[in-house]
N, C-alpha and C. Protein backbone atom coordinates (compact mmCIF):
# COMPACT_ATOMS: atom_id res chain seq x y z
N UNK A 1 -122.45 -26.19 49.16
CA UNK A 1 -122.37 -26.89 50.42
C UNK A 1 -123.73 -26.80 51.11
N UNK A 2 -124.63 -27.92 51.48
CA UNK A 2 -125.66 -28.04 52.50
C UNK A 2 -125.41 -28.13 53.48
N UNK A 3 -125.69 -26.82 54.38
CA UNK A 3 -125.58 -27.03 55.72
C UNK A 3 -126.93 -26.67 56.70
N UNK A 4 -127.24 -28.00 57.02
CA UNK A 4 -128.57 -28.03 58.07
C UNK A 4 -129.10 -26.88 59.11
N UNK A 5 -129.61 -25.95 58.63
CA UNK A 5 -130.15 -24.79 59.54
C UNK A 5 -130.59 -25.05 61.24
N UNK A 6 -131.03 -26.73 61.22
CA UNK A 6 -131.13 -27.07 62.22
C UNK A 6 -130.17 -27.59 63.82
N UNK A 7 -128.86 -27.76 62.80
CA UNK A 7 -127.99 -28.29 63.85
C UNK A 7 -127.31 -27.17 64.39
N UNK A 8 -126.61 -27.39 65.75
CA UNK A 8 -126.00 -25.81 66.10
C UNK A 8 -124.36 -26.70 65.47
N UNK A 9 -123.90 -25.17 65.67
CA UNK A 9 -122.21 -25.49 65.20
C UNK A 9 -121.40 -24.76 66.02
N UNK A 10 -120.09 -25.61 66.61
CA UNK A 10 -118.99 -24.98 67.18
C UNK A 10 -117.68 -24.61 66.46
N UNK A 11 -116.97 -23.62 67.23
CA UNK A 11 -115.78 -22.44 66.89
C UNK A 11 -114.59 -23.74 66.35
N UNK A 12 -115.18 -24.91 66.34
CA UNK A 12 -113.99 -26.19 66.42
C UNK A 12 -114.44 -26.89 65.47
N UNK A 13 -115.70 -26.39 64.44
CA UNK A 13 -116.01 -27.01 63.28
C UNK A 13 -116.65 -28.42 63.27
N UNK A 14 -117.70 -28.45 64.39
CA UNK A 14 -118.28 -29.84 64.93
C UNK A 14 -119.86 -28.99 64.78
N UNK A 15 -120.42 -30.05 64.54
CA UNK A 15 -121.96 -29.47 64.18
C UNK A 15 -122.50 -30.73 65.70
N UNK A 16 -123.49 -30.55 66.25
CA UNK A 16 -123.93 -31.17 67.48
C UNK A 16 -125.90 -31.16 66.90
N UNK A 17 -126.19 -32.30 67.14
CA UNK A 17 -127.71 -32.30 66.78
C UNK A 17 -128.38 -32.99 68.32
N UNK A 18 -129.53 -32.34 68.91
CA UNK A 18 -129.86 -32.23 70.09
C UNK A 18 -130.99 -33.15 69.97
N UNK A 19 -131.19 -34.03 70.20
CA UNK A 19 -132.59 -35.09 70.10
C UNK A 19 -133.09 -35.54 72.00
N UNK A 20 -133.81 -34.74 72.59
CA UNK A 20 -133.98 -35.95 73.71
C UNK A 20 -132.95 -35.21 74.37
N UNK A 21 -132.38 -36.70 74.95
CA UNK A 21 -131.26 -36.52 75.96
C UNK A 21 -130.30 -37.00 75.60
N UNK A 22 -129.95 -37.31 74.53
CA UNK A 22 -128.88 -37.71 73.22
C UNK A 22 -128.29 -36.28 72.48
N UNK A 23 -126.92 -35.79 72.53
CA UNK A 23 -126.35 -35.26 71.77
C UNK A 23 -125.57 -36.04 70.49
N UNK A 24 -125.81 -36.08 69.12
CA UNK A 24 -125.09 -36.77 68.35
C UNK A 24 -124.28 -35.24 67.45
N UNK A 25 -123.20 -35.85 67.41
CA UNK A 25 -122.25 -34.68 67.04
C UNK A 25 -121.11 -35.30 66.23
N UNK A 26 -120.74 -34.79 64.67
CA UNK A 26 -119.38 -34.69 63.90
C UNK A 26 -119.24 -33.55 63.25
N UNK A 27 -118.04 -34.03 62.72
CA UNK A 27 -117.39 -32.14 62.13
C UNK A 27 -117.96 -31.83 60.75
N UNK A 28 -117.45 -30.41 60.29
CA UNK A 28 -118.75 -30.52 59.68
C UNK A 28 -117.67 -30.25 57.65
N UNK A 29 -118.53 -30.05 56.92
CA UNK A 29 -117.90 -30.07 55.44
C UNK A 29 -116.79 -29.73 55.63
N UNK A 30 -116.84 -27.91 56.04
CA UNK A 30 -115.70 -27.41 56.11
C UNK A 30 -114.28 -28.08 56.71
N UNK A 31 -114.82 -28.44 57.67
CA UNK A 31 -113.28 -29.26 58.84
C UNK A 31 -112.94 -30.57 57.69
N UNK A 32 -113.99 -30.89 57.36
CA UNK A 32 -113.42 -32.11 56.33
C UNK A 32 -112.08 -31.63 55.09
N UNK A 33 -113.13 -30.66 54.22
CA UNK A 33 -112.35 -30.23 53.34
C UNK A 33 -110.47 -29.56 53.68
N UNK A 34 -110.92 -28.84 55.21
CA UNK A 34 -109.74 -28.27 54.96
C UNK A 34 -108.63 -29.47 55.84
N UNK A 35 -109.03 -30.44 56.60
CA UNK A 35 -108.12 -31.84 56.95
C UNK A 35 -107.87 -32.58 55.62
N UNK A 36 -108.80 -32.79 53.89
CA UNK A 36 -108.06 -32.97 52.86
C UNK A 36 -108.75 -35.19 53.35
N UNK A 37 -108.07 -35.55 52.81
CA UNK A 37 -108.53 -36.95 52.78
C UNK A 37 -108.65 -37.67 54.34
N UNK A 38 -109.63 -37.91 55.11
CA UNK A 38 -109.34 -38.34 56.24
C UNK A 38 -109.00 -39.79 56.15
N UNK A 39 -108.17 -40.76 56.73
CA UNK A 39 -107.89 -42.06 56.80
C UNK A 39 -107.84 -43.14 58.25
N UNK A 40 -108.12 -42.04 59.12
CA UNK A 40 -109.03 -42.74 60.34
C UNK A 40 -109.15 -41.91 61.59
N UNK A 41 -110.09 -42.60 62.35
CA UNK A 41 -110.69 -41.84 63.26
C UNK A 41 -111.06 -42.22 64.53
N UNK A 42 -109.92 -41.95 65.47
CA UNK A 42 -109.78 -42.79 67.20
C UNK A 42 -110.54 -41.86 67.95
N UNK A 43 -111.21 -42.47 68.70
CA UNK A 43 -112.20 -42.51 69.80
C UNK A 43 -112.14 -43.16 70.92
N UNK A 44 -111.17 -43.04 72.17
CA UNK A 44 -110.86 -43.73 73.18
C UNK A 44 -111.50 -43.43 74.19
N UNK A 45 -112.71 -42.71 74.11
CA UNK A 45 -113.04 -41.94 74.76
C UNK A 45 -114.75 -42.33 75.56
N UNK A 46 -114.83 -43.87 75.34
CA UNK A 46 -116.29 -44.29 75.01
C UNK A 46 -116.62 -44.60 76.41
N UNK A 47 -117.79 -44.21 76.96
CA UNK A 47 -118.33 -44.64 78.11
C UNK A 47 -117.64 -43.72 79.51
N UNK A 48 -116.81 -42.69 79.14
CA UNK A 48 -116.20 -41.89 80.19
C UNK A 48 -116.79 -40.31 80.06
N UNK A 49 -116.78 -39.60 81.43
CA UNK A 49 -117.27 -38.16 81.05
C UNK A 49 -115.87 -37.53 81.12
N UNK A 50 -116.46 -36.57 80.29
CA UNK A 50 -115.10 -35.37 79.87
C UNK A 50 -115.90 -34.13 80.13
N UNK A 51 -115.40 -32.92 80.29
CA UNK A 51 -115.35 -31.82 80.20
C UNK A 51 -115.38 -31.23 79.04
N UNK A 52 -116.18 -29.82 79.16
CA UNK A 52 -116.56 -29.39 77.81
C UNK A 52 -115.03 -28.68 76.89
N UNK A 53 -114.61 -28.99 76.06
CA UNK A 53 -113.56 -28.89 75.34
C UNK A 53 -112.31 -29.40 75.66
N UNK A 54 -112.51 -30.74 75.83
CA UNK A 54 -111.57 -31.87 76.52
C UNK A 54 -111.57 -32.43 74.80
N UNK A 55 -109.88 -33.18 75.12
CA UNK A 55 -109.88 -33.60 73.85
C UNK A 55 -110.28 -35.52 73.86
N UNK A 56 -111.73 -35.25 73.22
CA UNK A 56 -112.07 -37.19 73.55
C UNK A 56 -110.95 -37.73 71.84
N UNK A 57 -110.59 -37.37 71.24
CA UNK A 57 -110.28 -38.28 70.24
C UNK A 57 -109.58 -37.84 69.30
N UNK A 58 -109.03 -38.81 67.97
CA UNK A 58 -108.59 -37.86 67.01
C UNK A 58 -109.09 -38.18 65.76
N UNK A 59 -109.09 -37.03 64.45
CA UNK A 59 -108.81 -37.32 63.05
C UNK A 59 -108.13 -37.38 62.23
N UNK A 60 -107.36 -38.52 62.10
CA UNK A 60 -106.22 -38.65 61.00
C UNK A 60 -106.23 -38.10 59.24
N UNK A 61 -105.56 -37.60 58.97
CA UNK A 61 -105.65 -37.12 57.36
C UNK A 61 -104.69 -37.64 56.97
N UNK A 62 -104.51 -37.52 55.46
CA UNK A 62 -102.87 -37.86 54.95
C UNK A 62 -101.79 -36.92 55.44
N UNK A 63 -102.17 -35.95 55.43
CA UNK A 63 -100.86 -35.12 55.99
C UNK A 63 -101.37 -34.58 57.20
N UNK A 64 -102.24 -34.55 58.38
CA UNK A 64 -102.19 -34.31 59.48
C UNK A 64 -102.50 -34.76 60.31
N UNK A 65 -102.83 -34.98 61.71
CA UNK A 65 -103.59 -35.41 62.63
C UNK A 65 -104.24 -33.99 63.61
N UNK A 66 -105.65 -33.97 63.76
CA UNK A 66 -106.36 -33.17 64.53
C UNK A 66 -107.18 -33.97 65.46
N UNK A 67 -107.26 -33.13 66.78
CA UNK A 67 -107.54 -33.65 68.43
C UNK A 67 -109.23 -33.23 68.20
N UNK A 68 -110.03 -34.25 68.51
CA UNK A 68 -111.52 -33.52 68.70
C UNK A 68 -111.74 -33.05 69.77
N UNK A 69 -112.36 -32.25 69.63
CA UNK A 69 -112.86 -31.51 71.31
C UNK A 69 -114.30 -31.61 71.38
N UNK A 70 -114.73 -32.23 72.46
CA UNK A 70 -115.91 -32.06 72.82
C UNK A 70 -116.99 -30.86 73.55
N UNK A 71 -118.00 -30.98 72.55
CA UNK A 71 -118.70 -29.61 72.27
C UNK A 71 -119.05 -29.27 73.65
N UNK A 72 -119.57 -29.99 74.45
CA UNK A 72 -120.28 -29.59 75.84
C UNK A 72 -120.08 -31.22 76.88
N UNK A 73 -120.07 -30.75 77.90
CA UNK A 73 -119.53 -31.80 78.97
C UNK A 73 -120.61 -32.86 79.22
N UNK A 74 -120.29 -34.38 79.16
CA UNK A 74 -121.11 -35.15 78.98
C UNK A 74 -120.61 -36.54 79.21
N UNK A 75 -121.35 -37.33 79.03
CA UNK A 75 -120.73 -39.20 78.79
C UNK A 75 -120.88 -39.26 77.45
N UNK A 76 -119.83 -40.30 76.64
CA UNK A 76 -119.81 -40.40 75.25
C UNK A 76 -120.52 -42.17 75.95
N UNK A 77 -121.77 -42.35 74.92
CA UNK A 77 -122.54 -43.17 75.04
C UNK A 77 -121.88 -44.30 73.77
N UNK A 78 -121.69 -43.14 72.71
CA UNK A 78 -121.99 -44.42 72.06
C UNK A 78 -120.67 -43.71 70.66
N UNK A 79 -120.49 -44.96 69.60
CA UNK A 79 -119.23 -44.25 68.56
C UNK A 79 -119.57 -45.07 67.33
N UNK A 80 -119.45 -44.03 66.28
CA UNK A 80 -119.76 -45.11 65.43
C UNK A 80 -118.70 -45.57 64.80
N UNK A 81 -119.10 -46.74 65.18
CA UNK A 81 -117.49 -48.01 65.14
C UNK A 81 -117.50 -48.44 63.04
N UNK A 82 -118.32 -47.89 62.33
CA UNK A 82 -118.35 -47.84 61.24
C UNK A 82 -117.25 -47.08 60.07
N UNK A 83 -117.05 -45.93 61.45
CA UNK A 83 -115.83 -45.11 60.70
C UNK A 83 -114.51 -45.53 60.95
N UNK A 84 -114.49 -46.94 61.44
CA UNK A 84 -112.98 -47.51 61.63
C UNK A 84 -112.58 -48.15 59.96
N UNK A 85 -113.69 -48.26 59.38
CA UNK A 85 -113.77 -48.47 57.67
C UNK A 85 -114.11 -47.34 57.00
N UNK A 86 -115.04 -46.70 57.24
CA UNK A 86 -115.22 -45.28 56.30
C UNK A 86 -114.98 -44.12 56.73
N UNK A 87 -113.80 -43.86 57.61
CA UNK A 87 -113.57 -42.52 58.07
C UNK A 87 -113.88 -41.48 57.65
N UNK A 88 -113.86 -41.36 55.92
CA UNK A 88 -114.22 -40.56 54.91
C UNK A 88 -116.16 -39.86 55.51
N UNK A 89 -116.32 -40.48 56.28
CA UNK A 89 -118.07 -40.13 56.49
C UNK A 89 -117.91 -39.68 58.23
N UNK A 90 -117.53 -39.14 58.46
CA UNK A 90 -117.25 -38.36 59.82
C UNK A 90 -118.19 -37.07 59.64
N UNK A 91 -117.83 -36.63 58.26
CA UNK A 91 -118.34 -35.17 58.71
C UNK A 91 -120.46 -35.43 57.79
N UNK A 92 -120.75 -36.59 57.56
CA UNK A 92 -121.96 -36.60 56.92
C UNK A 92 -122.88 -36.37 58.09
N UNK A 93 -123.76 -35.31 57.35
CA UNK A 93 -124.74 -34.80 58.67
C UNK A 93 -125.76 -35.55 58.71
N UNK A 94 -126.04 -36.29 60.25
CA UNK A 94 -127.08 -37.24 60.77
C UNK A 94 -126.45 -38.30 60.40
N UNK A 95 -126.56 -38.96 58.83
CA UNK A 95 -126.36 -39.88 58.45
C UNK A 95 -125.62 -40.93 59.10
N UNK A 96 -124.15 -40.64 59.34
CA UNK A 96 -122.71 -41.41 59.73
C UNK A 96 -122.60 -40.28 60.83
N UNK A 97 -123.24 -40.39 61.71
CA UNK A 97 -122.69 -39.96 63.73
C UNK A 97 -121.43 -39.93 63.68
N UNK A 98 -120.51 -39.17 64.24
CA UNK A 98 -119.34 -39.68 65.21
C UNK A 98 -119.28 -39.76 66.38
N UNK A 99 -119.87 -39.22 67.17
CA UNK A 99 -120.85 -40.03 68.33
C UNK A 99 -121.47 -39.28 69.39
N UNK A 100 -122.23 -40.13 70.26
CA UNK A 100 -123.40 -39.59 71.07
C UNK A 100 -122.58 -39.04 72.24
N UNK A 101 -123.67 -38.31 72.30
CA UNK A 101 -123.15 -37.76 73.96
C UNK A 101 -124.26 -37.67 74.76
N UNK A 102 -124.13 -38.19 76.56
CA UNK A 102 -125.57 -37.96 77.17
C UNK A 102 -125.01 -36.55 77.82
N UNK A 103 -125.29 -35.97 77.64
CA UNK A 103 -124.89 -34.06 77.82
C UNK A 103 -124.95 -33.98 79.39
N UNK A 104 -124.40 -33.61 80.41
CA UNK A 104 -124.63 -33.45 81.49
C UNK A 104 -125.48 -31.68 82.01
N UNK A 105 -124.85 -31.11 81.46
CA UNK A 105 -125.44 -29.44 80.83
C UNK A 105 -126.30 -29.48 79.47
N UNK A 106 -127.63 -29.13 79.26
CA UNK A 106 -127.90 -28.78 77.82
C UNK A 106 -127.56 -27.45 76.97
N UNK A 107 -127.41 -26.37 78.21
CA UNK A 107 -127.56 -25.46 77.41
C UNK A 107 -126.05 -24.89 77.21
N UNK A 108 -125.05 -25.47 76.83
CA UNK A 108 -123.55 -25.49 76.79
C UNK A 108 -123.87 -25.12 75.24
């Protein structure tokens, strides 16, 4: 398993990459592997601020559904509307985002 020395990671299995004033953040191998095949991935959560470990969204698997929690309190800017077809790429690091956050706190 490659896991980027650079990104930080939360107790909720979400890796967060800090660029600027852009947080881009998805979950990471592990959360993949142990959710098993993901088959989609809701995000209702776009353009509103939440609180840090508010649940903005979910990940569907074949046999479960899990609530995302957001890593640190912020506006979700942006989603990548790509994983409404490849859900399977949620947890690819950088590559396939699950989405931005403009962080209201950085050092959360």
């Amino acid at each position: 398993m490659n896991i980027p020395a650079e990104l930080k990671y939360t107790k909720d299995h979400e890796w967060v990459s800090l660029e600027g004033e852009i947080a881009t953040v998805g979950i990471t191998d592990f959360a993949q592997k142990e959710l098993g095949d993901i088959v989609y991935v809701e995000v209702e959560t776009l353009d509103q601020t939440l609180d840090k470990d508010e649940v903005f969204g979910t990940v569907e698997a074949v046999k479960t559904v899990s609530d995302l929690f957001l890593p640190m309190s912020g506006e979700i800017v942006e989603f990548n509307d790509s994983l409404e077809s490849t859900p399977e790429k949620v947890n690819a690091f950088r590559s396939n985002f699950d989405y931005d956050i403009n962080p209201n706190v950085l050092d959360q």
